[in-house]
Protein backbone atom coordinates (compact mmCIF):
# COMPACT_ATOMS: atom_id res chain seq x y z
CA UNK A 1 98.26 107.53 177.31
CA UNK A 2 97.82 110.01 180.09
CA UNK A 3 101.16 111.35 181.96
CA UNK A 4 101.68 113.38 185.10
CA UNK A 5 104.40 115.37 185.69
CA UNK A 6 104.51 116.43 189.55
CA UNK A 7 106.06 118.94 191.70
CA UNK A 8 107.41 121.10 189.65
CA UNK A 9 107.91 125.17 189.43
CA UNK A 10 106.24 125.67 186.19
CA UNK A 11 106.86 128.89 184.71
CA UNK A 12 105.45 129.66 181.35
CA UNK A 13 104.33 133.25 179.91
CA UNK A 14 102.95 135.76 182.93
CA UNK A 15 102.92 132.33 185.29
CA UNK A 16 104.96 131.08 188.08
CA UNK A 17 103.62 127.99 189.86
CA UNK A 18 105.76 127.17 192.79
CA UNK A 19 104.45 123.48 193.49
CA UNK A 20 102.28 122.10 190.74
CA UNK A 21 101.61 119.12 188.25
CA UNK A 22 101.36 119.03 184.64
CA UNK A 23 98.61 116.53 183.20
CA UNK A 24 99.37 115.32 179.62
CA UNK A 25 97.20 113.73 177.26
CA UNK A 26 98.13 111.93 173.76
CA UNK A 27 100.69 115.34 172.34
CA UNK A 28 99.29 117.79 174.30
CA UNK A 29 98.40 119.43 177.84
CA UNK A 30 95.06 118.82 179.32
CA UNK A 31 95.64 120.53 182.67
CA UNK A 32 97.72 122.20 184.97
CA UNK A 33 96.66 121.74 188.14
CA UNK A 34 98.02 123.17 191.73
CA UNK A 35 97.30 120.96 194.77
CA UNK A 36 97.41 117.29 195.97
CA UNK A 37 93.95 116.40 194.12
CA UNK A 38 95.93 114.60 191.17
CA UNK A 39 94.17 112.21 188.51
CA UNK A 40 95.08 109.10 188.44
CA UNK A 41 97.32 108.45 185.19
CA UNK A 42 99.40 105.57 182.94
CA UNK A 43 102.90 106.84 184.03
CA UNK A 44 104.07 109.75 186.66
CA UNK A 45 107.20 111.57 186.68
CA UNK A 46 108.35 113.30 189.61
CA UNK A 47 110.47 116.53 188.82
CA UNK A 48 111.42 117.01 192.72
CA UNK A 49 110.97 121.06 192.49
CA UNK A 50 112.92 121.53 188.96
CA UNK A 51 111.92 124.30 186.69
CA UNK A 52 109.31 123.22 183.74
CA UNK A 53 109.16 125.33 180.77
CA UNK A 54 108.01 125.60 177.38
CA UNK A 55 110.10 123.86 175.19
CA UNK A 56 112.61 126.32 173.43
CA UNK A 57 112.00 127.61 169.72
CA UNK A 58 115.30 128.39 168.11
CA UNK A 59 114.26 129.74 164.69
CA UNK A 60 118.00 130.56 163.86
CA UNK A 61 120.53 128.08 164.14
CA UNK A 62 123.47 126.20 161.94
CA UNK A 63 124.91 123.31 163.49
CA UNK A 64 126.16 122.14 166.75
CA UNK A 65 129.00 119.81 167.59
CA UNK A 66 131.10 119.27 164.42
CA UNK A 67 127.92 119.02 162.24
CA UNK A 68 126.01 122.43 159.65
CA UNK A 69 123.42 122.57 157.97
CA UNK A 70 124.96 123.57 154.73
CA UNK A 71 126.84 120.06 155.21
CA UNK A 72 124.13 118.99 152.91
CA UNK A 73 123.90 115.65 155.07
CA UNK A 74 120.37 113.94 156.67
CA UNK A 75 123.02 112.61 159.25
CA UNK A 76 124.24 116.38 160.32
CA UNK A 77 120.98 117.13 160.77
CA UNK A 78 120.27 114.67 162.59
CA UNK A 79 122.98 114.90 165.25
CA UNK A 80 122.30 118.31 165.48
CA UNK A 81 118.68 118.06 166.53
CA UNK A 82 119.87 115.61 169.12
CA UNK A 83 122.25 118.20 170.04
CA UNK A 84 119.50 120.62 170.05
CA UNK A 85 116.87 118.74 172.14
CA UNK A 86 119.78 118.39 174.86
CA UNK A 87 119.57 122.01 175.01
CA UNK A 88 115.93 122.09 176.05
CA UNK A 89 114.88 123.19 171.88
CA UNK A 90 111.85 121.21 171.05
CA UNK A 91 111.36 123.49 167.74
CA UNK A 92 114.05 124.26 165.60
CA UNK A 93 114.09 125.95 161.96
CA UNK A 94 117.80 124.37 160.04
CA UNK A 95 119.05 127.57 159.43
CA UNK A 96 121.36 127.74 155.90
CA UNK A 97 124.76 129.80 154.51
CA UNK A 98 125.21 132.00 151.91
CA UNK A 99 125.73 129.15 149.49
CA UNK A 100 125.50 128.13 145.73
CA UNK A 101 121.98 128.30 144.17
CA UNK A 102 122.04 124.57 143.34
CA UNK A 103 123.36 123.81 146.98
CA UNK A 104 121.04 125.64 148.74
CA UNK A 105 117.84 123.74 146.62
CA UNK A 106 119.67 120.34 148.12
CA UNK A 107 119.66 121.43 151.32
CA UNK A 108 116.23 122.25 151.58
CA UNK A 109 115.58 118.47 150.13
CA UNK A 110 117.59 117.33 152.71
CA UNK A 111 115.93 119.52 155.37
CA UNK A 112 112.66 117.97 153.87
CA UNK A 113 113.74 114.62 154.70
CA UNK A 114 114.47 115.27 158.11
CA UNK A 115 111.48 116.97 158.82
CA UNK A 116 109.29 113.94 156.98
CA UNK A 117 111.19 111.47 159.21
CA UNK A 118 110.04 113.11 162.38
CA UNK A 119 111.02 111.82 165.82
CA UNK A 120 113.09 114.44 166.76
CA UNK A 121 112.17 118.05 167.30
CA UNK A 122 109.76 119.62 165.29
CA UNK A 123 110.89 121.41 161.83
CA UNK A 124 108.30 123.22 160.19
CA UNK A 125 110.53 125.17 157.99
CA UNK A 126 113.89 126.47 157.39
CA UNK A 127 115.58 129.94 157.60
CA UNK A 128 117.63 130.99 154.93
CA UNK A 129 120.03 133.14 155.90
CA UNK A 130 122.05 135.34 152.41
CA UNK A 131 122.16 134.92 149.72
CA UNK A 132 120.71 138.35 149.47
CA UNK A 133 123.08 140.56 151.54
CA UNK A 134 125.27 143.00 151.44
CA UNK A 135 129.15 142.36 151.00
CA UNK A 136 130.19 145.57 153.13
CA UNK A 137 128.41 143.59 155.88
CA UNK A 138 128.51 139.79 155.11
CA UNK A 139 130.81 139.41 158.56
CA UNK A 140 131.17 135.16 158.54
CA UNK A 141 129.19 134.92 155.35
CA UNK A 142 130.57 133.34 152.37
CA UNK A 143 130.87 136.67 149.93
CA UNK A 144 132.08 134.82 147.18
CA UNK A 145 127.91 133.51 146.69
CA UNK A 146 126.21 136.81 147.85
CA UNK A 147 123.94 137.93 145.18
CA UNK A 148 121.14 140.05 143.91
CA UNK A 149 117.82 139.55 145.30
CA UNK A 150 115.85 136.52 143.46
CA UNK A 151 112.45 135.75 143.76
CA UNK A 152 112.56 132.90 141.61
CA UNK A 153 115.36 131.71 144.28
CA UNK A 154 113.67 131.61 147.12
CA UNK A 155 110.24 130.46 145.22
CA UNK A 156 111.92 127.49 144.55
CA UNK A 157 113.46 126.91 147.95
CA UNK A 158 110.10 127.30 149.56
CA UNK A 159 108.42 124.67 147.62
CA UNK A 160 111.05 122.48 148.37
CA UNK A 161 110.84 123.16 152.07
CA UNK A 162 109.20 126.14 153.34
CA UNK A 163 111.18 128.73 154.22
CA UNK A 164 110.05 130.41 157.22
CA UNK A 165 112.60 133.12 157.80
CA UNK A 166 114.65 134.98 154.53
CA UNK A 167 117.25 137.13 156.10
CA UNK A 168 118.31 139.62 153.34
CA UNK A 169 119.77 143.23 153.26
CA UNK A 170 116.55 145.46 152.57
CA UNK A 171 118.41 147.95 150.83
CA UNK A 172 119.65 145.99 148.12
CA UNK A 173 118.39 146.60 144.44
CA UNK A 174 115.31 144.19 144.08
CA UNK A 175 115.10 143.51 147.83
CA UNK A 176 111.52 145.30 147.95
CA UNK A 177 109.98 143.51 145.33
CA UNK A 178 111.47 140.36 147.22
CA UNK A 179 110.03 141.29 150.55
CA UNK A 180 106.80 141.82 148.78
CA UNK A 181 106.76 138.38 146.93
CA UNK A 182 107.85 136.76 150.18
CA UNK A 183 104.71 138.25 152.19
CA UNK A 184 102.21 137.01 149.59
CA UNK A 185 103.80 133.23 150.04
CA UNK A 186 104.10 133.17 154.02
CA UNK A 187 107.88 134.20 153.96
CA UNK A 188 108.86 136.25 157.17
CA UNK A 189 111.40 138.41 155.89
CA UNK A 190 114.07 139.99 158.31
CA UNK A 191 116.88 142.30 157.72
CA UNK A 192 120.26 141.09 158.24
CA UNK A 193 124.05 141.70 157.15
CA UNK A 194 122.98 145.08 155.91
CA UNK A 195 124.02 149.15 155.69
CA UNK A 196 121.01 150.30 155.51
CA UNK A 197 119.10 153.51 156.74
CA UNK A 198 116.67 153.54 159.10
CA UNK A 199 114.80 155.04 156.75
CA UNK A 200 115.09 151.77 154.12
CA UNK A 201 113.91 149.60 156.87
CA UNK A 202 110.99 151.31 157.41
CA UNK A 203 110.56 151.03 153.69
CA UNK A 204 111.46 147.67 154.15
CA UNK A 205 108.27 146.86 156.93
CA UNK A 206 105.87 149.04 154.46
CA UNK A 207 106.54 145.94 152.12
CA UNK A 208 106.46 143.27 155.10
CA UNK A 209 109.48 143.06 156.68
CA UNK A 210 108.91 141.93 160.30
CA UNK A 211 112.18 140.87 161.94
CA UNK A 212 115.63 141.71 162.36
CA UNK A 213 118.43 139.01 162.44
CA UNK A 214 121.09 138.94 165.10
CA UNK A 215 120.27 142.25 166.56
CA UNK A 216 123.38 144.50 166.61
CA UNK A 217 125.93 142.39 164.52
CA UNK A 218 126.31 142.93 160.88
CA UNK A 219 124.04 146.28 160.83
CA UNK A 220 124.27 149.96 160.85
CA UNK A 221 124.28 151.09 164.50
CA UNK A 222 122.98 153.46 166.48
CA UNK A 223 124.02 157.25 165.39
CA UNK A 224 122.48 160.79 167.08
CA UNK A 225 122.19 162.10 163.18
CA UNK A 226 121.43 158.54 161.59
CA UNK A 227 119.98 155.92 163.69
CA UNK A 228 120.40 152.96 161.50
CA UNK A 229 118.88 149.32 161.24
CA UNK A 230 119.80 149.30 165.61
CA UNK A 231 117.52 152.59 165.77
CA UNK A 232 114.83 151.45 163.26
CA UNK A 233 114.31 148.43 165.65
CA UNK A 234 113.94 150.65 168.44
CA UNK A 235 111.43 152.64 167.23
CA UNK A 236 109.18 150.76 165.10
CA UNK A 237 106.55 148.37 166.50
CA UNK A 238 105.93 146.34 163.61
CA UNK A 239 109.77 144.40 163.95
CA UNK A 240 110.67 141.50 166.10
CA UNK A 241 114.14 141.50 167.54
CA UNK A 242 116.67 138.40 167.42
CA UNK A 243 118.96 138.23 170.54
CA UNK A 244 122.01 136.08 170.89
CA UNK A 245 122.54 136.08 174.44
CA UNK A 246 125.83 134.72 174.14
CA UNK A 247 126.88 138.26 176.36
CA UNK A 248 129.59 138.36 173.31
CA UNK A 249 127.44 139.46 170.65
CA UNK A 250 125.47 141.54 172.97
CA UNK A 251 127.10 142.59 176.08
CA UNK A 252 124.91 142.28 179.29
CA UNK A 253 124.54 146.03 179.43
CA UNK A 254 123.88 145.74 175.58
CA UNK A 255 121.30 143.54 176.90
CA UNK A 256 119.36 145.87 179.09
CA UNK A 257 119.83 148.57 177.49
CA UNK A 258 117.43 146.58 174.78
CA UNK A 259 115.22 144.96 177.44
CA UNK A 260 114.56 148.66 179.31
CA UNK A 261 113.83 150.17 175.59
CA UNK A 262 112.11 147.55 173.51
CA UNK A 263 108.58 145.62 174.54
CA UNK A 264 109.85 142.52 175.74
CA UNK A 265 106.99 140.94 173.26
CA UNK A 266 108.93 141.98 170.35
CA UNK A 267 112.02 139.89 171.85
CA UNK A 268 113.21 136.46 170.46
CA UNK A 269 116.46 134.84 171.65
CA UNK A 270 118.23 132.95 168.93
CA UNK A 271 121.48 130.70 169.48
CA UNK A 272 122.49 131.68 166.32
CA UNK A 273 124.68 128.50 166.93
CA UNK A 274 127.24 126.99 164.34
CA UNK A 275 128.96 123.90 164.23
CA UNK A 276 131.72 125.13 166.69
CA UNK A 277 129.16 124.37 169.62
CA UNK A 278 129.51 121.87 172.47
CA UNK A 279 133.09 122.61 171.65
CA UNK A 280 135.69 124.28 173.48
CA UNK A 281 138.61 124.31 171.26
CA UNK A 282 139.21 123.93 167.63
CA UNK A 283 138.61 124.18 164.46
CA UNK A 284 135.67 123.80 162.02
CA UNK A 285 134.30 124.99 158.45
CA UNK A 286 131.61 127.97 157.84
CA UNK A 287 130.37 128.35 154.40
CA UNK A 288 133.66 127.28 153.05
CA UNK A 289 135.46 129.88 155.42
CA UNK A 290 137.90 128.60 157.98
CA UNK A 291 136.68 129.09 161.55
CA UNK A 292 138.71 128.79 164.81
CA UNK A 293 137.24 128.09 168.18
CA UNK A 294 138.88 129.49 171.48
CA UNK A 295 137.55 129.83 175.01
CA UNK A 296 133.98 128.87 173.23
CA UNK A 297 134.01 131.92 170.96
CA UNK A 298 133.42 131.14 167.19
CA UNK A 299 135.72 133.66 165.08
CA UNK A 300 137.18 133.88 161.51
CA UNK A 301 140.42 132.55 160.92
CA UNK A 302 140.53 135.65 158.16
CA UNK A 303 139.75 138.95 160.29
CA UNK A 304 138.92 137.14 163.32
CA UNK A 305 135.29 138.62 162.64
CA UNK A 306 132.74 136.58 165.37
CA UNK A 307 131.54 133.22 163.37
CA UNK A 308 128.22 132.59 164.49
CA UNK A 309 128.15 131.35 168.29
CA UNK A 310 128.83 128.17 170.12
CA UNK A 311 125.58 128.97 172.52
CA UNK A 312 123.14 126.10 173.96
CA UNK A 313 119.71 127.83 174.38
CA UNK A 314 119.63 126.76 177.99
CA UNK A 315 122.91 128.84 178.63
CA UNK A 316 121.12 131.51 176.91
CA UNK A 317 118.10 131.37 178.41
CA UNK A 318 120.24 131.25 181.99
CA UNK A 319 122.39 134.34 180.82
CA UNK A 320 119.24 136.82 179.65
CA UNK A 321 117.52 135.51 183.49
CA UNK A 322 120.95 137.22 184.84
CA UNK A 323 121.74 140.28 182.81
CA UNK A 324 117.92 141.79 182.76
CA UNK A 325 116.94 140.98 186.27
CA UNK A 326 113.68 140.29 185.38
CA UNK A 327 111.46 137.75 186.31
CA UNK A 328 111.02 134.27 185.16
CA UNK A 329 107.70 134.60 183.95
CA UNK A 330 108.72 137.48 181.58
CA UNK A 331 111.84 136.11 180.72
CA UNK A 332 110.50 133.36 179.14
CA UNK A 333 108.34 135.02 176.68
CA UNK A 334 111.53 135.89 174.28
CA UNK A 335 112.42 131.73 174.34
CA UNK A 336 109.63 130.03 172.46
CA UNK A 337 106.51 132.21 172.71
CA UNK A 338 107.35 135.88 170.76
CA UNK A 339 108.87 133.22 168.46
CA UNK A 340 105.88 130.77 168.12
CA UNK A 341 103.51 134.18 167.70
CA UNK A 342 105.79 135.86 165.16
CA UNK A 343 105.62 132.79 162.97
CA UNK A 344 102.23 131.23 163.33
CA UNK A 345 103.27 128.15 165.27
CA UNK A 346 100.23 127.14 166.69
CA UNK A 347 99.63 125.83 169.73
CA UNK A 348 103.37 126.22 170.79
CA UNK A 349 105.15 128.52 173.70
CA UNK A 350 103.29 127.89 176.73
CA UNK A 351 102.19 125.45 179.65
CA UNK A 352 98.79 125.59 178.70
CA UNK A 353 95.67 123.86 177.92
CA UNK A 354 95.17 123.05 174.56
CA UNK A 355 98.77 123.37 173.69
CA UNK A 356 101.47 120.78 172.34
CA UNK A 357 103.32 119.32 175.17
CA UNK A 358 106.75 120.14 173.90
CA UNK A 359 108.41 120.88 177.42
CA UNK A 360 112.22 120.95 178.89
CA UNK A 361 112.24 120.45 182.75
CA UNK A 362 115.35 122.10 183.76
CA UNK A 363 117.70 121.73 187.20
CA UNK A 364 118.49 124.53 189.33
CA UNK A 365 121.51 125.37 187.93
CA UNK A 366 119.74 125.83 184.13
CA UNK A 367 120.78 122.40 182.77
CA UNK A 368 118.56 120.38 180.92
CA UNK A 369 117.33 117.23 182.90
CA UNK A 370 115.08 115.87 180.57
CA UNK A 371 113.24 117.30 176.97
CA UNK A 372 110.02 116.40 175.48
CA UNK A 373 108.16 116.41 172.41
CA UNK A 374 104.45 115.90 172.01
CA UNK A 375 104.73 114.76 175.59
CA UNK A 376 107.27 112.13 174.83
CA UNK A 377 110.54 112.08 176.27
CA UNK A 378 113.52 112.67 173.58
């Protein structure tokens, strides 16, 4: 079936289209054309001047709206990719808790399941965040599971369900060897809930660690005499950067301060959402630790140490457009492309040609009017 969508602003990486149409064939785009010489087509959808976009890649996220991933429940997941495609996300990696080896191997099964039953957004593989961190720094992670870094672990996770992303502390004894082991299987390793040196990061990307998680929360900042995982991601090339642009995790001038000093093609917002979003007030479960939800800001009953976030990615992608001033077209490389690139997700992250006709047309005001997947509405 052949689909037009018409008159919209399409944006995608380095383009800004004031007045065009999108043509769509089967999954994917087969032109985007600018003028009033339109095909003729099986269905047409007018998007009266609202914004298209790439679909949005969120390659770390929890839960939304009551529901986790570590619920260990087909249903959560499920409700939370619905959740999820209301947000504009057309791609979305389940993203897991410090939890209990044996739990961790069902939730990939479970992960598995939703992925094989399809019809939702896409799910090519999971990001499993611990168990390999550092207690000094597990912030709203479970430390009662942390544990020494296991290759055999995370083998066996990946088989079950690839794992895409393996946040872990880099300095940890073993984490090397891990990194190493990961790179040889496909595993993107990035550093997270660690004290390490800047100097054990760059260890760290000798071995093939390419990302950091959460950028600024749960690592070593930024010191003149020691400039820490913040300063390692600064300065070295080879890592991608997560941003939740909550503007509580990172303030906005947090936010350009990062924008003005890193290429924005090593950028990649996250949500970094848990199961507090799409609610306002409450309370829910993290990992076993009791969360409490105020003014839509996820913290630790415990401490009161930030929980994850309660961010939709359109809100996100709204808030980055805001705090860095920059332009649409730019903007939008750090929502689904730098994260589609990173992780060899083919023909995903732009209004293209060729690529999968996962889109999220978007009003004025950055709310989602309508999401699609392989070119069909969700």
């Amino acid at each position: 079936m052949r689909k037009l969508i018409t008159n919209a602003r399409v944006v995608s990486p380095d383009l800004d289209l004031a007045r065009a149409a999108v043509l769509i064939e089967g999954d994917r785009i087969e032109a985007v054309i600018e003028g009033n010489n339109l095909p003729s087509v099986d269905h047409k959808l007018d998007a009266a001047g609202k914004l298209l976009i790439p679909g949005f890649i969120d390659i770390h996220s929890h839960g939304a709206d009551g529901a986790d991933v570590c619920d260990d429940s087909l249903d959560s997941l499920r409700h939370i990719a619905l959740r999820k495609l209301q947000e504009g996300v057309t791609t979305w990696l389940p993203t897991t808790l410090t939890q209990p080896r044996e739990k961790l191997k069902s939730i990939a099964a479970k992960v598995a399941a939703f992925r094989d039953q399809g019809g939702l957004t896409r799910c090519p593989g999971m990001h499993v965040e611990g168990p390999f961190i550092n207690k000094e720094r597990a912030g709203a992670q479970n430390p009662q599971y942390v544990r020494p870094p296991d290759f055999a672990e995370i083998e066996e996770l990946h088989a079950i369900m690839p794992a895409l992303v393996l946040s872990l502390a880099p300095e940890m004894p073993g984490a090397i060897e891990l990194i190493e082991g990961c790179r040889a299987l496909g595993i993107t390793c990035s550093a997270a809930h660690t004290s390490a040196t800047a100097a054990q990061v760059f260890a760290a990307c000798d071995a093939g660690l390419t990302h950091l998680t959460h950028y600024g929360n749960a690592m070593t900042p930024l010191h003149h005499r020691e400039i820490g995982v913040i300063g390692a991601g600064m300065v070295d090339d080879r890592l991608m950067i997560e941003l939740i642009s909550d503007l509580i995790h990172l303030s906005p001038d947090m936010l350009r301060l990062v924008f003005t000093t890193i290429p924005i093609d090593r950028l990649m917002m996250i949500t970094d959402s848990v199961a507090a979003s799409w609610i306002v007030e409450g309370e829910i479960s993290l990992g076993g630790l009791e969360v409490v939800v105020k003014d839509k800001i996820a913290r630790l009953k415990e401490g009161g140490a930030l929980a994850g976030s309660t961010l939709l990615a359109n809100e996100g992608f709204r808030n980055l457009v805001g705090a860095t001033g920059l332009p649409l077209h730019e903007v939008i490389k750090v929502t689904s492309w730098n994260q589609a690139r990173s992780l060899g997700l083919e023909d995903l992250g732009k209004v293209a040609p060729g690529f999968l006709a996962d889109l999220v047309l978007l009003n004025n005001d950055y709310t989602v009017f309508k999401t699609f997947v392989g070119g069909e509405e969700r």
